[in-house]
C-alpha atoms as a PDB file:
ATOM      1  CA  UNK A   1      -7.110  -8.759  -0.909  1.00  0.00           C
ATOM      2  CA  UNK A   2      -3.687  -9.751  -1.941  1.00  0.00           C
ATOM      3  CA  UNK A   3      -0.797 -10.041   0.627  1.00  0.00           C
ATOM      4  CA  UNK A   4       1.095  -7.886  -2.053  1.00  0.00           C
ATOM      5  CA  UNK A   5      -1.876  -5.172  -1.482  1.00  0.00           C
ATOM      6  CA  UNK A   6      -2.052  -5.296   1.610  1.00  0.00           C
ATOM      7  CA  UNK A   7       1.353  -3.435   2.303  1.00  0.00           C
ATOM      8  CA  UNK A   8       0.553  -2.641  -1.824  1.00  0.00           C
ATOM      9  CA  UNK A   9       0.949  -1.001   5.054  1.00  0.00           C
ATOM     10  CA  UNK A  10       1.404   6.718  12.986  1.00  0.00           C
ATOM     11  CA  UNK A  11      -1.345   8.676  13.454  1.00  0.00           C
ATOM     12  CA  UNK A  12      -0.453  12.269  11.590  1.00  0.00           C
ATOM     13  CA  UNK A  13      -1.407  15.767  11.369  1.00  0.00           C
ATOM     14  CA  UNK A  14      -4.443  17.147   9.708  1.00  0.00           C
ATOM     15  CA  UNK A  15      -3.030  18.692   6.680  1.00  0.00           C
ATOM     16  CA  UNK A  16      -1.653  16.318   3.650  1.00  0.00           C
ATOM     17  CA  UNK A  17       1.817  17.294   2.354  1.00  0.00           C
ATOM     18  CA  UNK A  18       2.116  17.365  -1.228  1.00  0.00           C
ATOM     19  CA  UNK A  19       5.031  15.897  -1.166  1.00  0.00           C
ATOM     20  CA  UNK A  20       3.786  12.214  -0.225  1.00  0.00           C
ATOM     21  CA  UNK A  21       0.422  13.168  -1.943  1.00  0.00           C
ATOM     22  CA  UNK A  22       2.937  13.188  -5.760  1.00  0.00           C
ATOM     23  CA  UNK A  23       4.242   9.876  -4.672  1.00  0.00           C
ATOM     24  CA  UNK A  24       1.111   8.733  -3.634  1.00  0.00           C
ATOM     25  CA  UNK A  25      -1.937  10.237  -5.367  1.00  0.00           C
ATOM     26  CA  UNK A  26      -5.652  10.087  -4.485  1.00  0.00           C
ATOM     27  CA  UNK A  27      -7.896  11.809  -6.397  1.00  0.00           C
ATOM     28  CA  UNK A  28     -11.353  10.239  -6.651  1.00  0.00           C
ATOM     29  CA  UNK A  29     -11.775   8.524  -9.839  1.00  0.00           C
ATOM     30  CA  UNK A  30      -8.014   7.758 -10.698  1.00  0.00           C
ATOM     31  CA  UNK A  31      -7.236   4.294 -11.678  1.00  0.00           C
ATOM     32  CA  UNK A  32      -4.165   1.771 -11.783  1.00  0.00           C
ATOM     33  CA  UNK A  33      -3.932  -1.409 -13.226  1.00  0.00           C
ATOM     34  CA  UNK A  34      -1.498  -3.549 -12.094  1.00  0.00           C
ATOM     35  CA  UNK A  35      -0.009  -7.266 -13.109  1.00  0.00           C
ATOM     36  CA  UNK A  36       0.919  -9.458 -10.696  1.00  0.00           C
ATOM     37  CA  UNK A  37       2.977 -12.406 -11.282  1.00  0.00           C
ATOM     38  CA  UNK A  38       4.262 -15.169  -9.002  1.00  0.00           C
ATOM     39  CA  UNK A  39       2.830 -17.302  -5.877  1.00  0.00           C
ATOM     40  CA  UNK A  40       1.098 -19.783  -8.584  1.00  0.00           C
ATOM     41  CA  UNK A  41       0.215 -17.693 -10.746  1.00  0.00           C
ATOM     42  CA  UNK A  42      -0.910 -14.379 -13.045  1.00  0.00           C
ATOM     43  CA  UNK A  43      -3.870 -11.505 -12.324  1.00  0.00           C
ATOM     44  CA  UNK A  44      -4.507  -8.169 -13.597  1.00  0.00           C
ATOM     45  CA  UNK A  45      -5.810  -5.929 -10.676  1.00  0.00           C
ATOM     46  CA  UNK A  46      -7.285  -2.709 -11.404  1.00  0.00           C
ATOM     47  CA  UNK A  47      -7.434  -0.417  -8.295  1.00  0.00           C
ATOM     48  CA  UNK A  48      -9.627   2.334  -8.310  1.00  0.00           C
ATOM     49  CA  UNK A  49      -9.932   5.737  -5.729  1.00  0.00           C
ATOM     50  CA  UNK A  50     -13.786   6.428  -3.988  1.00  0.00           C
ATOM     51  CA  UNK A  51     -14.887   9.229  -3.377  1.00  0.00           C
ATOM     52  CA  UNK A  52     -13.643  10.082   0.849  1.00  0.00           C
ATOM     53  CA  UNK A  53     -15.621   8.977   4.150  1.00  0.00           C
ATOM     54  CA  UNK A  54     -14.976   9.514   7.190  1.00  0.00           C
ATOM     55  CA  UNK A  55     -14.434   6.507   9.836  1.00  0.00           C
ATOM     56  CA  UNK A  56     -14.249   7.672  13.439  1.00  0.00           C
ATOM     57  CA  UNK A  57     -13.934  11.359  12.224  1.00  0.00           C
ATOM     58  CA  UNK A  58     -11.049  10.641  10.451  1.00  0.00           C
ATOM     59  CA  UNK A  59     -10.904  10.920   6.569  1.00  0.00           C
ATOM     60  CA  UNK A  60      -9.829   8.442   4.388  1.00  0.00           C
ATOM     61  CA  UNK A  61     -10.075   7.775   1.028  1.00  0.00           C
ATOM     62  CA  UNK A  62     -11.589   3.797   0.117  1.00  0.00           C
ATOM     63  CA  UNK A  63      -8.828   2.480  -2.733  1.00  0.00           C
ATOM     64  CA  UNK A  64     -11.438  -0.312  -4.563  1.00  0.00           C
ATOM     65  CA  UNK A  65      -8.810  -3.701  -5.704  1.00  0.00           C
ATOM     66  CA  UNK A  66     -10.930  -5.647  -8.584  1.00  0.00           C
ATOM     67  CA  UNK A  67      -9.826  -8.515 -10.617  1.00  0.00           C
ATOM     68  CA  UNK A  68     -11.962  -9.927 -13.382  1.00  0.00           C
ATOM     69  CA  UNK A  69     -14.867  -7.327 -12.237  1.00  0.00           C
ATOM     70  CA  UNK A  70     -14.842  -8.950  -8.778  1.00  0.00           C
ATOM     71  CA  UNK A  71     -14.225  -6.916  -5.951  1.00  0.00           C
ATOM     72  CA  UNK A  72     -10.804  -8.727  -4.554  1.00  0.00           C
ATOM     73  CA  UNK A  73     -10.553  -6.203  -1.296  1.00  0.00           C
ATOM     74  CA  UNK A  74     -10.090  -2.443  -0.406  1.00  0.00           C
ATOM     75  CA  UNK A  75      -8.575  -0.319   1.800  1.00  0.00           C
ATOM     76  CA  UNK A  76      -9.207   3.110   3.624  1.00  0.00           C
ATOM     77  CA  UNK A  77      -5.867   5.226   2.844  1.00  0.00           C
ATOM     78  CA  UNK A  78      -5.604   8.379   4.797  1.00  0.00           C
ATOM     79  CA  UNK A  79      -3.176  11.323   3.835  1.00  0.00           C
ATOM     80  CA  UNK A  80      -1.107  12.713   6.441  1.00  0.00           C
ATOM     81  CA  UNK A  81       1.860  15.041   6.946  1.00  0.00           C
ATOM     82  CA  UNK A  82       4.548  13.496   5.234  1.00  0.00           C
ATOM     83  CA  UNK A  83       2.418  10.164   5.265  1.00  0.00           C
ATOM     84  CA  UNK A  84       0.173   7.688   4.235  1.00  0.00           C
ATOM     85  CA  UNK A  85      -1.209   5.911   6.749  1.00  0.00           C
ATOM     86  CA  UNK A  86      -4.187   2.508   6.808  1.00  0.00           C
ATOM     87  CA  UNK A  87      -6.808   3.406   8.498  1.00  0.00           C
ATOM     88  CA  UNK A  88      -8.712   0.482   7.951  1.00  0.00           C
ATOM     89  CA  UNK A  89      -9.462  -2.974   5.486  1.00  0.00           C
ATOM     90  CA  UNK A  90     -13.246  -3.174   6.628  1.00  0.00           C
ATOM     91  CA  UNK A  91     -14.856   0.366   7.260  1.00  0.00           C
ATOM     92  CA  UNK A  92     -16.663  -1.382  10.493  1.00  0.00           C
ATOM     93  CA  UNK A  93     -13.473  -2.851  11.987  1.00  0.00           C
ATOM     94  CA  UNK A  94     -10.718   0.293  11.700  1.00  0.00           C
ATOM     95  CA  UNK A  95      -7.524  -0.909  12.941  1.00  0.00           C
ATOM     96  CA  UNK A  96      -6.593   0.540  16.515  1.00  0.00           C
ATOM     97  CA  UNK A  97      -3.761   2.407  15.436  1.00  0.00           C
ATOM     98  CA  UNK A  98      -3.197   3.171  11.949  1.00  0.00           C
ATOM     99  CA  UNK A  99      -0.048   2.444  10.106  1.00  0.00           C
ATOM    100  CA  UNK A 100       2.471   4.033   7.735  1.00  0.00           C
ATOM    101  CA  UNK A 101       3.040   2.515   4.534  1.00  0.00           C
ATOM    102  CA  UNK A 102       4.743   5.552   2.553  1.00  0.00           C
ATOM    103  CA  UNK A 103       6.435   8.589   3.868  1.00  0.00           C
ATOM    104  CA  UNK A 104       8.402  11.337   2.188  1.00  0.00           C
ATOM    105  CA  UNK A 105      12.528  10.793   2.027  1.00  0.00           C
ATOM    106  CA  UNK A 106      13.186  13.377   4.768  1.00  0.00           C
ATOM    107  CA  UNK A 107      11.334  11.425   7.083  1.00  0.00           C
ATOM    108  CA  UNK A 108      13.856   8.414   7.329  1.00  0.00           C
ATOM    109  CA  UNK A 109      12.838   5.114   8.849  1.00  0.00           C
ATOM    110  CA  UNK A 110       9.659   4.166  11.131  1.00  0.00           C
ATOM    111  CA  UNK A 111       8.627   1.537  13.685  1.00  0.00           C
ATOM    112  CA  UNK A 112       5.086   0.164  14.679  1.00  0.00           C
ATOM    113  CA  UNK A 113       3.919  -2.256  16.073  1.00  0.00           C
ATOM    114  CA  UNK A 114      -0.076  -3.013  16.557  1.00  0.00           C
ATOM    115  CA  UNK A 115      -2.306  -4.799  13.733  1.00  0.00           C
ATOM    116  CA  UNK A 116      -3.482  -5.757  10.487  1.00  0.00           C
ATOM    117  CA  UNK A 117      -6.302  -7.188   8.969  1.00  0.00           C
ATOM    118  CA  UNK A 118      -5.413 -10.419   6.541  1.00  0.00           C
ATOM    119  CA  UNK A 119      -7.577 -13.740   6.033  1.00  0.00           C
ATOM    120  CA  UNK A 120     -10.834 -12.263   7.238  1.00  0.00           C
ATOM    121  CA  UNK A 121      -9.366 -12.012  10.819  1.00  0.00           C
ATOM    122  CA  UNK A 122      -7.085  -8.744  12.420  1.00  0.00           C
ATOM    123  CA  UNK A 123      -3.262 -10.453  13.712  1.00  0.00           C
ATOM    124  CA  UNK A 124      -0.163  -8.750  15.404  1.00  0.00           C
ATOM    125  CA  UNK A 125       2.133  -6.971  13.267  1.00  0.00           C
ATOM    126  CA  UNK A 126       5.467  -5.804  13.920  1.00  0.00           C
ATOM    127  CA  UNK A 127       6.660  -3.255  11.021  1.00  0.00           C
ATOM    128  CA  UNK A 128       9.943  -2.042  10.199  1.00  0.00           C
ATOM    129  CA  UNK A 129       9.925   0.869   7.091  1.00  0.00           C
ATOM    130  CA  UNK A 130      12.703   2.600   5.356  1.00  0.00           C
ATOM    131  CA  UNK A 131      12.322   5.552   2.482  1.00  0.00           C
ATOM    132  CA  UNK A 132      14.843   6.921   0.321  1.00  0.00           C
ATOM    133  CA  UNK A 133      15.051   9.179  -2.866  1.00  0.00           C
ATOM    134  CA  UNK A 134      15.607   6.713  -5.723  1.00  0.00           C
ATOM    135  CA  UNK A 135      16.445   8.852  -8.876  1.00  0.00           C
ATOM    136  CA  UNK A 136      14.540   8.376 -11.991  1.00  0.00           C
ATOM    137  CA  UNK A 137      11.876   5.422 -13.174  1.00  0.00           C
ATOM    138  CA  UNK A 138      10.981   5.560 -16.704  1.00  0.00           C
ATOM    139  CA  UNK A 139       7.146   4.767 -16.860  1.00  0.00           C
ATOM    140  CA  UNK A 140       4.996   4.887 -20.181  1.00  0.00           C
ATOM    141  CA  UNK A 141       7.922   6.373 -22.178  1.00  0.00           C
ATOM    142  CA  UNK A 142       8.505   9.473 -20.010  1.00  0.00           C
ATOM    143  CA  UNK A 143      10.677   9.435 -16.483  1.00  0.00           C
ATOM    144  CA  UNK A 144       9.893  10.744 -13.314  1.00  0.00           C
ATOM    145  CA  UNK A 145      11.507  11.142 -10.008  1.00  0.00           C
ATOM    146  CA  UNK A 146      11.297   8.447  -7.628  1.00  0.00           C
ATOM    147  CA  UNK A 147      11.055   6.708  -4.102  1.00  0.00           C
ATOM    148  CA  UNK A 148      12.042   3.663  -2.590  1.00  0.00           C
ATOM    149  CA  UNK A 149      10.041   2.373   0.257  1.00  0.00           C
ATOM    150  CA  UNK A 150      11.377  -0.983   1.904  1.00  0.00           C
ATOM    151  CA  UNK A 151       9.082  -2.530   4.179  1.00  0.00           C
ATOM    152  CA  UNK A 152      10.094  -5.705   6.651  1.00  0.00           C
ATOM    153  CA  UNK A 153       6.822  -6.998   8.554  1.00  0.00           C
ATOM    154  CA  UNK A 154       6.619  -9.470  10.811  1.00  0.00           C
ATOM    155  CA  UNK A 155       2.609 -10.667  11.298  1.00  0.00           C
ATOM    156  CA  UNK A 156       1.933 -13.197  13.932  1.00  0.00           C
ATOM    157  CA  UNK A 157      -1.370 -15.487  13.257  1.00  0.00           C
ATOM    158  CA  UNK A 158      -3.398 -17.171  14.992  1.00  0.00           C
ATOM    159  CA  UNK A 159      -2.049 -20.260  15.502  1.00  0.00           C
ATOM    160  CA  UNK A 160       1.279 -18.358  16.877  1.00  0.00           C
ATOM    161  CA  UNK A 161       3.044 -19.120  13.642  1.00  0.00           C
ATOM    162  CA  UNK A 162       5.104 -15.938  12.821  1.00  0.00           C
ATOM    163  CA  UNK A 163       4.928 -15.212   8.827  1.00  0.00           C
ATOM    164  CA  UNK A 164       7.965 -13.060   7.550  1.00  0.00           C
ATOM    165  CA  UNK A 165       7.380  -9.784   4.082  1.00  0.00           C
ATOM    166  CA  UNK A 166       9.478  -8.073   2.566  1.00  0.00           C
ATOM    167  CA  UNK A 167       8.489  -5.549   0.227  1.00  0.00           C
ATOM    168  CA  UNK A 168      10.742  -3.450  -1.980  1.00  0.00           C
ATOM    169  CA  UNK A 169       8.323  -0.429  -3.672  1.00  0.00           C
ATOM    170  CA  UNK A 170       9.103   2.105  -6.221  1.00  0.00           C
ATOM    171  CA  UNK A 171       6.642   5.177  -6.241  1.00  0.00           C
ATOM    172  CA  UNK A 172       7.379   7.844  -9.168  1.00  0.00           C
ATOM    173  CA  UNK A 173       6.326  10.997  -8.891  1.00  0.00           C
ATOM    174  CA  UNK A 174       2.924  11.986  -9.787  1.00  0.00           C
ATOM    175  CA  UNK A 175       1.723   8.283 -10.851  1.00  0.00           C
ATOM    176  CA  UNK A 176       1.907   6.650  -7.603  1.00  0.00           C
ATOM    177  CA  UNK A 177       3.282   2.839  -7.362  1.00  0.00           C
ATOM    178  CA  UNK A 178       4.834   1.347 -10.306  1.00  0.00           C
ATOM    179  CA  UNK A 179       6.617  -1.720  -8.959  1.00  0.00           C
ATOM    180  CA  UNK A 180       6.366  -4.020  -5.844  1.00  0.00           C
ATOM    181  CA  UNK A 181       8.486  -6.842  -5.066  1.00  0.00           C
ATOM    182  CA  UNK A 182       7.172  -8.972  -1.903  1.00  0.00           C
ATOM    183  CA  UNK A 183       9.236 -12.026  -0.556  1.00  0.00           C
ATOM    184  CA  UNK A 184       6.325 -13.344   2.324  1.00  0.00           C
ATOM    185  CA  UNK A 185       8.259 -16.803   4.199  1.00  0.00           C
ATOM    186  CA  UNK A 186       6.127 -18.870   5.347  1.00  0.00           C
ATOM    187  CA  UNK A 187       6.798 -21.683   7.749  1.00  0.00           C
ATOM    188  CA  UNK A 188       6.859 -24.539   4.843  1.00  0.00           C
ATOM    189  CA  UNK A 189       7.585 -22.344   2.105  1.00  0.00           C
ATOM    190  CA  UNK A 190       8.418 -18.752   0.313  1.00  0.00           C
ATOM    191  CA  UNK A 191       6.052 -16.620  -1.996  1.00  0.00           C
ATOM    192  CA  UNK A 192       7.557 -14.009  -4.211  1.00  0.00           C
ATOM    193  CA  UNK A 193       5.053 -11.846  -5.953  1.00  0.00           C
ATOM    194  CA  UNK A 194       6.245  -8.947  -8.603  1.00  0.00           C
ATOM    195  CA  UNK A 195       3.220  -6.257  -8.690  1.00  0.00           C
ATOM    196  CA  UNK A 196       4.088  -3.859 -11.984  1.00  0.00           C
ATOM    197  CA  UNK A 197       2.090  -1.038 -13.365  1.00  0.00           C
ATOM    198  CA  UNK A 198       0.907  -1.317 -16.408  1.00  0.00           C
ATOM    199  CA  UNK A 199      -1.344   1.308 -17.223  1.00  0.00           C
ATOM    200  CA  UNK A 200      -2.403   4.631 -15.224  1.00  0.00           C
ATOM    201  CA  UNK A 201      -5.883   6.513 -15.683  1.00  0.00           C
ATOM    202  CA  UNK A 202      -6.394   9.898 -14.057  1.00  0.00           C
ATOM    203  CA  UNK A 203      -9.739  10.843 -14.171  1.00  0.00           C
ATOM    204  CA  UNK A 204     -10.474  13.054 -16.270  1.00  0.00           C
ATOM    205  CA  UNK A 205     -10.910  16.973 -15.198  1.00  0.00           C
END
């Protein structure tokens, strides 16, 4: 999984809100394909919604990353009052607490601090997030209205070596994300990695 998916990261209530479900759709079967350019170099990334499980009673719904027909990672969303929340990266290893990674405007900013899975291994994550009405985004020649979800992570590995993200996300209404900037600083160095839809399939009904 990409570290531009992996945000691309609060337990909640039982019943989804639609209004974070619009921003944030996942119906079984839809399908995104994204380009990612930046941190040495260019992908295409087509995620796809499974059909739900259930881990630990909860339900989530698995969102499938593949690039070049290779599974590159997943991740168990699960939808929440005013929320999405990850639930897990490997259905056997759920995270302890889940996380917010989108919320609805009216809910302002959120704090946690717990874990997340990256590099085959789970490591301490401090997470700052911020959501705000952003107006219109014109996607695929029509515009819709949109969010802005800022995201400032701090993710301690291993080693004690504490790795800085910043991700900037635009969600329009009824498509879900269509742009991702992530800045990760690294101890020797800084990534930057520009995630941009370029093509949305709903499954059919």
């Amino acid at each position: 999984m990409t570290m531009t998916a992996l945000f691309v990261f609060a337990l909640v209530a039982q019943t989804p809100a639609p209004g974070v479900s619009e921003y944030f759709p996942l119906n079984p079967g839809d399908a995104w394909v994204y380009e990612d350019s930046g941190a040495g170099g260019d992908a295409v990334t087509t995620d796809t919604v499974h059909d739900p499980i259930e881990i630990k009673g909860i339900k989530v719904f698995p969102v499938v990353s593949t690039t070049d027909e290779k599974e590159a990672g997943r991740v168990y969303y699960r939808l929440g009052e005013g929320e999405v929340t990850i639930v897990a990266f490997k259905k056997s290893e759920p995270l302890s607490k889940p996380y917010a990674i989108v919320k609805t405007p009216d809910m302002g900013n959120w704090h946690y601090q717990g874990e997340t899975f990256m590099l085959g291994a789970p490591m301490d994550l401090i997470l700052d997030g911020k959501v705000k009405n952003a107006g219109t985004v014109e996607f695929d020649g029509k515009k819709v209205e949109a969010i802005e979800v800022r995201l400032e992570a701090r993710i301690m590995e291993e080693f004690g070596t504490p790795w800085t993200v910043t991700q900037v996300a635009i969600y329009g209404k009824g498509i879900g994300l269509i742009r991702m900037d992530s800045t990760t600083k690294l101890p020797r160095k800084t990534l930057k990695v520009t995630r941009k839809l370029i093509a949305y399939k709903p499954k059919a009904k």
